[in-house]
N, C-alpha and C. Protein backbone atom coordinates (compact mmCIF):
# COMPACT_ATOMS: atom_id res chain seq x y z
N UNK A 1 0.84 -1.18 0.00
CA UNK A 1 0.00 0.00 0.00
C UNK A 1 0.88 1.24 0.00
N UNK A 2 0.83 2.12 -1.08
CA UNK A 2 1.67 3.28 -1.21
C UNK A 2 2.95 3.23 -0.38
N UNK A 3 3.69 2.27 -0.75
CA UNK A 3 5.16 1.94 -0.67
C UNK A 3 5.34 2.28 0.90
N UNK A 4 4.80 1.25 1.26
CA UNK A 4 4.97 0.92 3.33
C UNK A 4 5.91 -0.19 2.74
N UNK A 5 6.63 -0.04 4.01
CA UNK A 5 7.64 -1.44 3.90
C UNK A 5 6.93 -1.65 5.09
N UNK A 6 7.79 -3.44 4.86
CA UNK A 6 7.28 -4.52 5.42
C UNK A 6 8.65 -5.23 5.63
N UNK A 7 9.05 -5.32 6.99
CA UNK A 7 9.67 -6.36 7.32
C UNK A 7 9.70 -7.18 8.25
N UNK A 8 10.66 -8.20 8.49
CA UNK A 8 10.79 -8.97 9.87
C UNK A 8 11.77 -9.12 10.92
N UNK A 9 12.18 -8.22 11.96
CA UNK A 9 12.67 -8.24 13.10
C UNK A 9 12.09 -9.42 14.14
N UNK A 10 13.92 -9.72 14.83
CA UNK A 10 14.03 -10.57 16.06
C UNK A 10 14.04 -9.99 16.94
N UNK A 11 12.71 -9.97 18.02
CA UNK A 11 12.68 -9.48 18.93
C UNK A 11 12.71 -10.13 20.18
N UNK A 12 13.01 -10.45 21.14
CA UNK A 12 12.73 -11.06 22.50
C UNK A 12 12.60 -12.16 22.23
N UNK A 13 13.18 -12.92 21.16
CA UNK A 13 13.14 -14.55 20.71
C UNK A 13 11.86 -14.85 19.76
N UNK A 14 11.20 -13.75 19.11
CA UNK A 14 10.28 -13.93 18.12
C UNK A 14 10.43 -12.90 16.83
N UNK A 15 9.74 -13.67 15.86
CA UNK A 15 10.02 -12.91 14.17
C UNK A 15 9.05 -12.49 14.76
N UNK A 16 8.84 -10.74 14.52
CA UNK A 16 8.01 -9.44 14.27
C UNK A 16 7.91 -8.85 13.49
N UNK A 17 6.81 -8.88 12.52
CA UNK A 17 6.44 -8.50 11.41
C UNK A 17 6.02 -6.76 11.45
N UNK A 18 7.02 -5.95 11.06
CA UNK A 18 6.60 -4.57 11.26
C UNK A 18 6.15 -3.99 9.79
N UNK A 19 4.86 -3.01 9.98
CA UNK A 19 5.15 -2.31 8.44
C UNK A 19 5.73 -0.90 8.83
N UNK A 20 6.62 0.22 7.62
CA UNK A 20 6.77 0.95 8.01
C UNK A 20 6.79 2.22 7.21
N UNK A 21 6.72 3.75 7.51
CA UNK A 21 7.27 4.50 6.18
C UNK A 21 7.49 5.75 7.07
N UNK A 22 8.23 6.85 6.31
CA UNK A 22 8.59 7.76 6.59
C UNK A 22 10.23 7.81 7.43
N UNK A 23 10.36 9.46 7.23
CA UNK A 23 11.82 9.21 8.21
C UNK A 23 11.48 10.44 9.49
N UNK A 24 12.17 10.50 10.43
CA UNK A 24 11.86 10.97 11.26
C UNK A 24 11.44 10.48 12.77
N UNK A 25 11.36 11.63 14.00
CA UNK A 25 10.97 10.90 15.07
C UNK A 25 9.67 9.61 15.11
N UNK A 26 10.00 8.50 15.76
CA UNK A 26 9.57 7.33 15.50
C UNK A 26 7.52 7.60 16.33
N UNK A 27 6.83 7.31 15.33
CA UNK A 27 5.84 6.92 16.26
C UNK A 27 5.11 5.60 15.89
N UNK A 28 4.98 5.02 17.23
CA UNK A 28 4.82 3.40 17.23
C UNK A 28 3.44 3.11 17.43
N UNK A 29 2.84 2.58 16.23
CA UNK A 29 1.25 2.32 16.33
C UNK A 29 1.08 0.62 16.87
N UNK A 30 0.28 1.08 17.40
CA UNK A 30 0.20 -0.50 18.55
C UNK A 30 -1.33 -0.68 18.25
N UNK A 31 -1.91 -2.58 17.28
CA UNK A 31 -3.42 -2.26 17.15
C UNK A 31 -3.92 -3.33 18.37
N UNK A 32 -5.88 -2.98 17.81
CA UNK A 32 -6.51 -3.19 19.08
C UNK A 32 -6.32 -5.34 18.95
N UNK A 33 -7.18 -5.66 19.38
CA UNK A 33 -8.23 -7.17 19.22
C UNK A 33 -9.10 -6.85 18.57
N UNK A 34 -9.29 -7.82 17.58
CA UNK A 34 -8.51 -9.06 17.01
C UNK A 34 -7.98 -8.20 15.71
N UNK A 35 -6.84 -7.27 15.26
CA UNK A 35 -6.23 -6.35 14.16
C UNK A 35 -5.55 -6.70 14.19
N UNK A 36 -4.53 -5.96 13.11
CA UNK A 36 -3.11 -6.08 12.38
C UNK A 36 -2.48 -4.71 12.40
N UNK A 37 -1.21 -4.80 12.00
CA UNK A 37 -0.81 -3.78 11.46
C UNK A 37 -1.79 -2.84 10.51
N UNK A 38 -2.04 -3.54 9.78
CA UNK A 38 -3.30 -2.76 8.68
C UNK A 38 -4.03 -1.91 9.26
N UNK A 39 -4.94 -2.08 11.02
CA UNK A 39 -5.92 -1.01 11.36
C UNK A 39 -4.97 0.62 10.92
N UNK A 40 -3.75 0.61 11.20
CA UNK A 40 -3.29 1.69 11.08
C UNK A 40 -2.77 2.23 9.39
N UNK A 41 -3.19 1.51 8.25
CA UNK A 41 -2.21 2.05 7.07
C UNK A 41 -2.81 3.11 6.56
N UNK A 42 -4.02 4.33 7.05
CA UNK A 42 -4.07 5.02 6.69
C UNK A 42 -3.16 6.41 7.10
N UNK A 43 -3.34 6.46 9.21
CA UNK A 43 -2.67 6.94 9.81
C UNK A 43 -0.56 6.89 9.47
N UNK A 44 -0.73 5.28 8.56
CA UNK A 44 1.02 5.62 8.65
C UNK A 44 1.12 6.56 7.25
N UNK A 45 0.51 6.33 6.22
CA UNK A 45 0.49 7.33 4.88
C UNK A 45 0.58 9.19 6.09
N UNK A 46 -0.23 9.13 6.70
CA UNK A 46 -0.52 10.51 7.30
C UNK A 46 0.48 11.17 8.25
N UNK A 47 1.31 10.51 8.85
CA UNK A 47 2.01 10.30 9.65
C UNK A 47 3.33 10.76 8.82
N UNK A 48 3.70 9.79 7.71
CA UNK A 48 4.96 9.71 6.76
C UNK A 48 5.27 10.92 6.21
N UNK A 49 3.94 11.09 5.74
CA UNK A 49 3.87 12.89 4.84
C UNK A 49 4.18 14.27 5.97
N UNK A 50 3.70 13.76 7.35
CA UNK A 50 4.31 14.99 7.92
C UNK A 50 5.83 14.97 8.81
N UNK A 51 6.34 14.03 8.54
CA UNK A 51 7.91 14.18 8.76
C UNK A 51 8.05 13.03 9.97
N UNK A 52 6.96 12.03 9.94
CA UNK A 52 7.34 11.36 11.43
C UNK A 52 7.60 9.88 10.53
N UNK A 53 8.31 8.62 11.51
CA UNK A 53 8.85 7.33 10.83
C UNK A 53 8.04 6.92 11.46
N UNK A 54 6.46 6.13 10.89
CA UNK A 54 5.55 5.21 11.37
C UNK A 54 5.69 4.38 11.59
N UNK A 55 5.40 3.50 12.67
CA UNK A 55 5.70 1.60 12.63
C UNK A 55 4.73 1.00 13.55
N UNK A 56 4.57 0.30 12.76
CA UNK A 56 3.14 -0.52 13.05
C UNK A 56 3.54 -2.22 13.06
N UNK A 57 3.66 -2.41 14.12
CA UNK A 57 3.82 -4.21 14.18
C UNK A 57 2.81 -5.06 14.19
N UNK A 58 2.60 -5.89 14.04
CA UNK A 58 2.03 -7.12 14.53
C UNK A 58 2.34 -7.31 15.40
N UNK A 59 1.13 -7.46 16.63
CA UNK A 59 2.46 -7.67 17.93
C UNK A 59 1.86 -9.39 18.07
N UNK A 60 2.86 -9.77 19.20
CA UNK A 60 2.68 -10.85 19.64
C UNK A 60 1.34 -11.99 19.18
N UNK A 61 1.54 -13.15 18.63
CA UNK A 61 0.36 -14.14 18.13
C UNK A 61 0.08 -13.35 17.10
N UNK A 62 -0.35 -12.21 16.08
CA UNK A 62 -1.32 -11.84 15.45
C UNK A 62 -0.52 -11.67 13.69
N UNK A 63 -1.15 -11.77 12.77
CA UNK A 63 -0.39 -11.80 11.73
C UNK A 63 0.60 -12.38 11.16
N UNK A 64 1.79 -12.09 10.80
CA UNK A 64 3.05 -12.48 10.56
C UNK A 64 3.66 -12.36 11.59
N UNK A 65 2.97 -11.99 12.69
CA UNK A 65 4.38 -12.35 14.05
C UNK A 65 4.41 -13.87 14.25
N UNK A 66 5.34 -14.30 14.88
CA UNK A 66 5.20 -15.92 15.60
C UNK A 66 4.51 -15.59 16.60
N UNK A 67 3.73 -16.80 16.92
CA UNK A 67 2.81 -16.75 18.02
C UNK A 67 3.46 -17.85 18.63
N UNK A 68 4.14 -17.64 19.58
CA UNK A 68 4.09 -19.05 20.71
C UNK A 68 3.18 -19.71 21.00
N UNK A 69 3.46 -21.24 21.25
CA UNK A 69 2.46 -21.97 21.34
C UNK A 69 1.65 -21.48 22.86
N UNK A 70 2.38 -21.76 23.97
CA UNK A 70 2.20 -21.92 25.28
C UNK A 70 1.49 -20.02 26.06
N UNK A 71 0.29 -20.67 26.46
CA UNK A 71 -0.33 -19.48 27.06
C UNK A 71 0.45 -18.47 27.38
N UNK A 72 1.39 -19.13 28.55
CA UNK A 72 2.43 -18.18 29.34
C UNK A 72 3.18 -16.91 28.70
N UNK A 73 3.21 -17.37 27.57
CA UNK A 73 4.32 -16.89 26.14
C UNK A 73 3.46 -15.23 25.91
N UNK A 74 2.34 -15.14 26.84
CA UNK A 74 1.46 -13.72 26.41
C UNK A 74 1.25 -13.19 27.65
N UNK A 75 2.25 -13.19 28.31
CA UNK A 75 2.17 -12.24 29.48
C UNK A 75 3.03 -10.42 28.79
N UNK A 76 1.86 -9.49 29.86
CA UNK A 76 2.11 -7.97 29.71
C UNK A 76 3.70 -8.12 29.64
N UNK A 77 4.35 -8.48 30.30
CA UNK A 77 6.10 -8.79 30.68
C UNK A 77 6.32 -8.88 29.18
N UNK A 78 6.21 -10.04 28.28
CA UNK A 78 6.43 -10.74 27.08
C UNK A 78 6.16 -9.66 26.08
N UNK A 79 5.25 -9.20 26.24
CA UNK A 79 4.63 -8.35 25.04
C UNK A 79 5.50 -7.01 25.32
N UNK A 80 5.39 -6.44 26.52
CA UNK A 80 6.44 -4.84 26.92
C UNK A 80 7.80 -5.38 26.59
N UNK A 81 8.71 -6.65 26.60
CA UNK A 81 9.53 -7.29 26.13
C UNK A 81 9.83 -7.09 24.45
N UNK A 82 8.74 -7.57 24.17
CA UNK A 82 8.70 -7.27 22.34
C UNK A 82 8.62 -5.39 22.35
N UNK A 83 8.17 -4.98 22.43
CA UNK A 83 8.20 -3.73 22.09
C UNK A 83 9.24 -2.87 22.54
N UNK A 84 10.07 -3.20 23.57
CA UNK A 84 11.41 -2.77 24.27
C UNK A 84 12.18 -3.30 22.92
N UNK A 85 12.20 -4.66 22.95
CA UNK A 85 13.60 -4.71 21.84
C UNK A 85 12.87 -4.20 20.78
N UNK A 86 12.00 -3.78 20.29
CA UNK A 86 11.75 -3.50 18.76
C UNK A 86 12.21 -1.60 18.78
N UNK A 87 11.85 -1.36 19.79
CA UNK A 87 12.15 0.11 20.02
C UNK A 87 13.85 0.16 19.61
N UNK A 88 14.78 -0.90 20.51
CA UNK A 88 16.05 -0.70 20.40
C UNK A 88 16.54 -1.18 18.73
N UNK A 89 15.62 -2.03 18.11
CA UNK A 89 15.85 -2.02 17.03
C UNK A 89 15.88 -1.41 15.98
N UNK A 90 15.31 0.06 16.42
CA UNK A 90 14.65 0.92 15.59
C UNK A 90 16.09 2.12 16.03
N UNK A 91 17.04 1.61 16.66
CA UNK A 91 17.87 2.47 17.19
C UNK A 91 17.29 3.80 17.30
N UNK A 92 16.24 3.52 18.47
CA UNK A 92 15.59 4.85 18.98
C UNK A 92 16.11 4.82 20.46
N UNK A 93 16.04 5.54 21.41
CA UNK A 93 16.01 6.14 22.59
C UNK A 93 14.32 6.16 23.40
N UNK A 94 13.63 6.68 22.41
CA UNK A 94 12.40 7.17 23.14
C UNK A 94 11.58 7.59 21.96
N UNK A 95 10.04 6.94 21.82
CA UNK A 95 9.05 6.83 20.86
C UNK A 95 7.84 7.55 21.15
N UNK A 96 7.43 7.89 20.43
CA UNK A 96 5.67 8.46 20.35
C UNK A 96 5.16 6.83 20.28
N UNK A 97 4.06 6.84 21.41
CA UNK A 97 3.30 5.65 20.84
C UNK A 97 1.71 5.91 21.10
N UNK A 98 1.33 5.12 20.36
CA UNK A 98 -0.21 5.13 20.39
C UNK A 98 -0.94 4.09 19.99
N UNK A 99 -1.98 3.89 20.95
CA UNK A 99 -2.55 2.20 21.26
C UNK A 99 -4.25 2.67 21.13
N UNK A 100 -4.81 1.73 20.38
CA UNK A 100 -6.27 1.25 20.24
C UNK A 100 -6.74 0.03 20.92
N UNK A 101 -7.43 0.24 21.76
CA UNK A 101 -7.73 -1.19 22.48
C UNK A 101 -6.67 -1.92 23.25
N UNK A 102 -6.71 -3.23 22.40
CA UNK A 102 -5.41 -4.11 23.35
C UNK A 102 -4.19 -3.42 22.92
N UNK A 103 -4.27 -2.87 22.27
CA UNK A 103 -2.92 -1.85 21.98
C UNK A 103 -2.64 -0.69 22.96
N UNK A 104 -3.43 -0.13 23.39
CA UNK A 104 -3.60 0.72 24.30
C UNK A 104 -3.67 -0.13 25.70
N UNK A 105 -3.66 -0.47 26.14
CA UNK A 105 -3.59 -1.44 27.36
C UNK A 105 -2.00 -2.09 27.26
N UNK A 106 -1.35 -2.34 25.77
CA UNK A 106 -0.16 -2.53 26.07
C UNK A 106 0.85 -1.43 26.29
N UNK A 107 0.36 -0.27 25.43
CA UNK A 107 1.38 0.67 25.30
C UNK A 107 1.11 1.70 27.10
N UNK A 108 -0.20 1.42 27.56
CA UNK A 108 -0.08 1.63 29.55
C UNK A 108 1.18 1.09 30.01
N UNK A 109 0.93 -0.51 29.33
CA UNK A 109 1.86 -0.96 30.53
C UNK A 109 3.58 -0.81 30.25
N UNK A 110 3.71 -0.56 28.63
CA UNK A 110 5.28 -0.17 27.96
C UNK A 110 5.67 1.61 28.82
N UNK A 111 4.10 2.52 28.96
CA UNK A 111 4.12 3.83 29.85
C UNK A 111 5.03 2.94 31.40
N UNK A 112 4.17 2.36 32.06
CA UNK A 112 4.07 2.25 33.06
C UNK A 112 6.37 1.22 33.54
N UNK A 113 5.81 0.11 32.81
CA UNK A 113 7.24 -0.48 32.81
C UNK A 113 8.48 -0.10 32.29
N UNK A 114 8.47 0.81 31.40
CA UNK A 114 9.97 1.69 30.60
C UNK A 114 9.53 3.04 30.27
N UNK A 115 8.81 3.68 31.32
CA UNK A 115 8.87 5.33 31.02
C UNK A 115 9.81 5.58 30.31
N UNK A 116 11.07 5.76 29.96
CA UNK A 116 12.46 6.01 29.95
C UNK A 116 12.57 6.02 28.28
N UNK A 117 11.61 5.04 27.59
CA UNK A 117 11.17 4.97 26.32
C UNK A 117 10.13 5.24 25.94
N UNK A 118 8.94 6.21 25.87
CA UNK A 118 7.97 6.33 25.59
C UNK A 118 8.37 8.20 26.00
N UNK A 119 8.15 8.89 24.92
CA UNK A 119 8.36 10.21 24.71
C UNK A 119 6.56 10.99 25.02
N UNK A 120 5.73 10.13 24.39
CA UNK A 120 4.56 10.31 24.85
C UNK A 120 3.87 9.47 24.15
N UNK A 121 2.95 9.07 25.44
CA UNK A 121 1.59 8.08 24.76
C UNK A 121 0.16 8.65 24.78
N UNK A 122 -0.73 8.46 23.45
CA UNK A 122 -1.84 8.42 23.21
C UNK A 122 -2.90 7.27 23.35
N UNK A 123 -3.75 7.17 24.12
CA UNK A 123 -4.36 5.96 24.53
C UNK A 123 -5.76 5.99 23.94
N UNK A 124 -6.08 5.06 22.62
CA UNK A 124 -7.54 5.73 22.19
C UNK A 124 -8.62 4.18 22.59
N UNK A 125 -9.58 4.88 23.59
CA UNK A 125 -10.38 3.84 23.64
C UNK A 125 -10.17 3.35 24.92
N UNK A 126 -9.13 3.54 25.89
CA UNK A 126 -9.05 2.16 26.63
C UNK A 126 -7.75 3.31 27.98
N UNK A 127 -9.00 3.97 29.40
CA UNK A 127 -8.42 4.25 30.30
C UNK A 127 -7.29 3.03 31.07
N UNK A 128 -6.54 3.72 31.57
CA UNK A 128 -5.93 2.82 32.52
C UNK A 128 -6.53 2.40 33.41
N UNK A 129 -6.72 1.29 33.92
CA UNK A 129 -7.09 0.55 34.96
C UNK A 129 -5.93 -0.31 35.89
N UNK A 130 -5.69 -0.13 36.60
CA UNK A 130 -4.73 -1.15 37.12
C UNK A 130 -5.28 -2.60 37.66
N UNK A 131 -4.24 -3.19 37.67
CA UNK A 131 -4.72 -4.87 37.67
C UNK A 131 -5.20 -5.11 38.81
N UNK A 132 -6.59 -5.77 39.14
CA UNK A 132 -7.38 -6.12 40.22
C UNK A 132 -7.25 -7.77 40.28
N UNK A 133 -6.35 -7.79 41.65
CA UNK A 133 -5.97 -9.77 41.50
C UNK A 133 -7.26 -10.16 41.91
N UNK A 134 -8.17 -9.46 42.73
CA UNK A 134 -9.55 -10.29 43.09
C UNK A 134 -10.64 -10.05 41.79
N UNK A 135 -9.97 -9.92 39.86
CA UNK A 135 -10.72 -10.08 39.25
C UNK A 135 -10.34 -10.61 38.07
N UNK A 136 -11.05 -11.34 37.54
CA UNK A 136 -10.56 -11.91 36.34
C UNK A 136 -11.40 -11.14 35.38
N UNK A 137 -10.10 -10.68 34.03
CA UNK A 137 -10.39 -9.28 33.19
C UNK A 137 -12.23 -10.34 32.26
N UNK A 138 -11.98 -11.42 31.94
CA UNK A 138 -13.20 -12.04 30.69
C UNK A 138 -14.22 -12.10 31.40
N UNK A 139 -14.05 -12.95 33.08
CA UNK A 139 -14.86 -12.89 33.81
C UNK A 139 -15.97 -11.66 34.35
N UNK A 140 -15.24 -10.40 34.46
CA UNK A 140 -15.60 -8.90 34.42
C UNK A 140 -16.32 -8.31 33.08
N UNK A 141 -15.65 -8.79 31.91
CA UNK A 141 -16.47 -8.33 30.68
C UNK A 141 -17.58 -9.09 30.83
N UNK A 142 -17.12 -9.83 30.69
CA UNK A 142 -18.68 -10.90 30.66
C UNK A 142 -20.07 -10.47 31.48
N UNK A 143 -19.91 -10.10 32.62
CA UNK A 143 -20.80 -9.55 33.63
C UNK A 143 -21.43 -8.00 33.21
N UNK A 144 -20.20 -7.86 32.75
CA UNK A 144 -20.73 -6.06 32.10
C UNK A 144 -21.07 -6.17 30.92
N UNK A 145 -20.60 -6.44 30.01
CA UNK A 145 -21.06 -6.73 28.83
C UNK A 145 -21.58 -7.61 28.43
N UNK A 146 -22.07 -8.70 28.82
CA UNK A 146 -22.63 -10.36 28.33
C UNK A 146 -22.28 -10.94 27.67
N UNK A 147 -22.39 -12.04 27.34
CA UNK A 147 -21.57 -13.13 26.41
C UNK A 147 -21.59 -12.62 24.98
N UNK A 148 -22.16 -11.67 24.39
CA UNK A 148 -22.07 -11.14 23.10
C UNK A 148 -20.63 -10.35 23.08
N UNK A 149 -20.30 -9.96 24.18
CA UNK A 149 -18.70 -8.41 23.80
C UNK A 149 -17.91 -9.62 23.01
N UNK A 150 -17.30 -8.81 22.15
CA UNK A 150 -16.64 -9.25 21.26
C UNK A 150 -15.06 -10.39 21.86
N UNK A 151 -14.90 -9.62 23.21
CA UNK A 151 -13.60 -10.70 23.37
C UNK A 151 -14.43 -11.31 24.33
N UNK A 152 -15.72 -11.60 25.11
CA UNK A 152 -15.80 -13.16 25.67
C UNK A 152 -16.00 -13.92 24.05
N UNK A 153 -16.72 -13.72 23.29
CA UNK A 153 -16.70 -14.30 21.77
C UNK A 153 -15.81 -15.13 21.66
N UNK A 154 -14.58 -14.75 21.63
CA UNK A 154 -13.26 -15.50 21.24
C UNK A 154 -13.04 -15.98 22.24
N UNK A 155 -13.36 -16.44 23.16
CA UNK A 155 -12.62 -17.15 24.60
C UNK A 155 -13.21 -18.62 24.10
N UNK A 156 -13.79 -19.08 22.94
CA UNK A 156 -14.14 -20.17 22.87
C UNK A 156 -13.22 -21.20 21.36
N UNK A 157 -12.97 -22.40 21.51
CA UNK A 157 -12.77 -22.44 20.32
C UNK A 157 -13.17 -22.42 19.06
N UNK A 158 -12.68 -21.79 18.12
CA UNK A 158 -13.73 -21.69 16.71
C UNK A 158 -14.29 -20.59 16.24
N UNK A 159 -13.93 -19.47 17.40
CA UNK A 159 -15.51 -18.41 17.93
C UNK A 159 -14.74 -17.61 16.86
N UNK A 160 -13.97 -17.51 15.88
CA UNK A 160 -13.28 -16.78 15.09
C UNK A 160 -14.57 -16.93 13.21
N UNK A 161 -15.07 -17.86 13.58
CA UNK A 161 -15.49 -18.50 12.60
C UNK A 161 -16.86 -18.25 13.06
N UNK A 162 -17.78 -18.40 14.20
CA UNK A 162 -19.16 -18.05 14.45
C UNK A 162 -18.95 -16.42 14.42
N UNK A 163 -17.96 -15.61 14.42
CA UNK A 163 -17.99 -14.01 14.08
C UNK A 163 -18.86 -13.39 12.82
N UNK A 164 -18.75 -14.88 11.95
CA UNK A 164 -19.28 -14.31 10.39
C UNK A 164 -20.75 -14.56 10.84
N UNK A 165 -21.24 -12.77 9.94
CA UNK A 165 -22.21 -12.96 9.61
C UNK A 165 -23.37 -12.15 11.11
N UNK A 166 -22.00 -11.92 12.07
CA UNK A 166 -22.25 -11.23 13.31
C UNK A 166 -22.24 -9.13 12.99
N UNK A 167 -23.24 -8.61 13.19
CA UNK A 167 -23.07 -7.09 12.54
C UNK A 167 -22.41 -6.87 13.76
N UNK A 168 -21.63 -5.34 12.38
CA UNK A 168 -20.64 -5.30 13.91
C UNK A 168 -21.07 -3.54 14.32
């Protein structure tokens, strides 16, 4: 799409599929559940043209990244992990980032765990909450939202496939 590159970085022991364009201070688009890099290829065209270097990964499991098999392999740690080395890969110091959804919930916790790299974050969609051990996050949607919100949906197997045909 209007000459985005596309490549694959080793990050934290996984291929990361980034797209990218422009030159300039780095800003790091982080997408929501269940997206790609793609939610963002209009913002990186927009981004490129005004002097900033867009990058948009696949993060962890989704797209052309490797997805580890083993649950564990998707802890906040793992994922702020991937985006630490992808930052140093980008031989940056400190990034603009900005998160939609589960993107925004990661780029809190990349705020929260490596201030030191994050120049400033934009969070669209999704306040901070800090982690409540007396709650489980699906268990909580579920109650507030009912078995229709889109991520109890996927907590089942297959539920990728009963989506069709679901208005959204």
């Amino acid at each position: 799409m209007e000459s985005i590159t596309h490549r694959t970085v080793t990050v934290n022991g996984i291929k990361m599929h980034v797209a990218e364009k422009g030159k300039g201070p780095v800003v790091l688009l982080l997408h929501g559940f269940p997206e790609l890099w793609y939610t963002w290829r209009h913002q990186i065209l927009a981004l490129a043209s005004l002097g900033y270097r867009a990058v948009a990964p696949d993060l962890r499991g989704y797209g052309d990244t490797e997805a580890p098999p083993a649950v564990s392999c998707y802890t906040c740690l793992h994922i702020v992990g991937d985006l630490t080395a992808l930052i140093e890969s980008l031989e940056e110091r400190q990034v603009f980032v900005v998160g939609h959804d589960w993107g925004a919930v990661l780029g809190w916790y990349l705020s929260l765990f490596r201030p030191d790299m994050v120049k400033a974050f934009v969070s669209l969609s999704v306040p901070f909450r800090p982690r409540n051990p007396k709650s489980k996050p699906v268990e909580t949607f579920r109650a507030v939202f009912g078995d229709d919100y889109y991520i109890c949906r996927f907590q089942k197997l297959g539920a990728d496939c009963s989506m069709d045909g679901v208005a959204s």
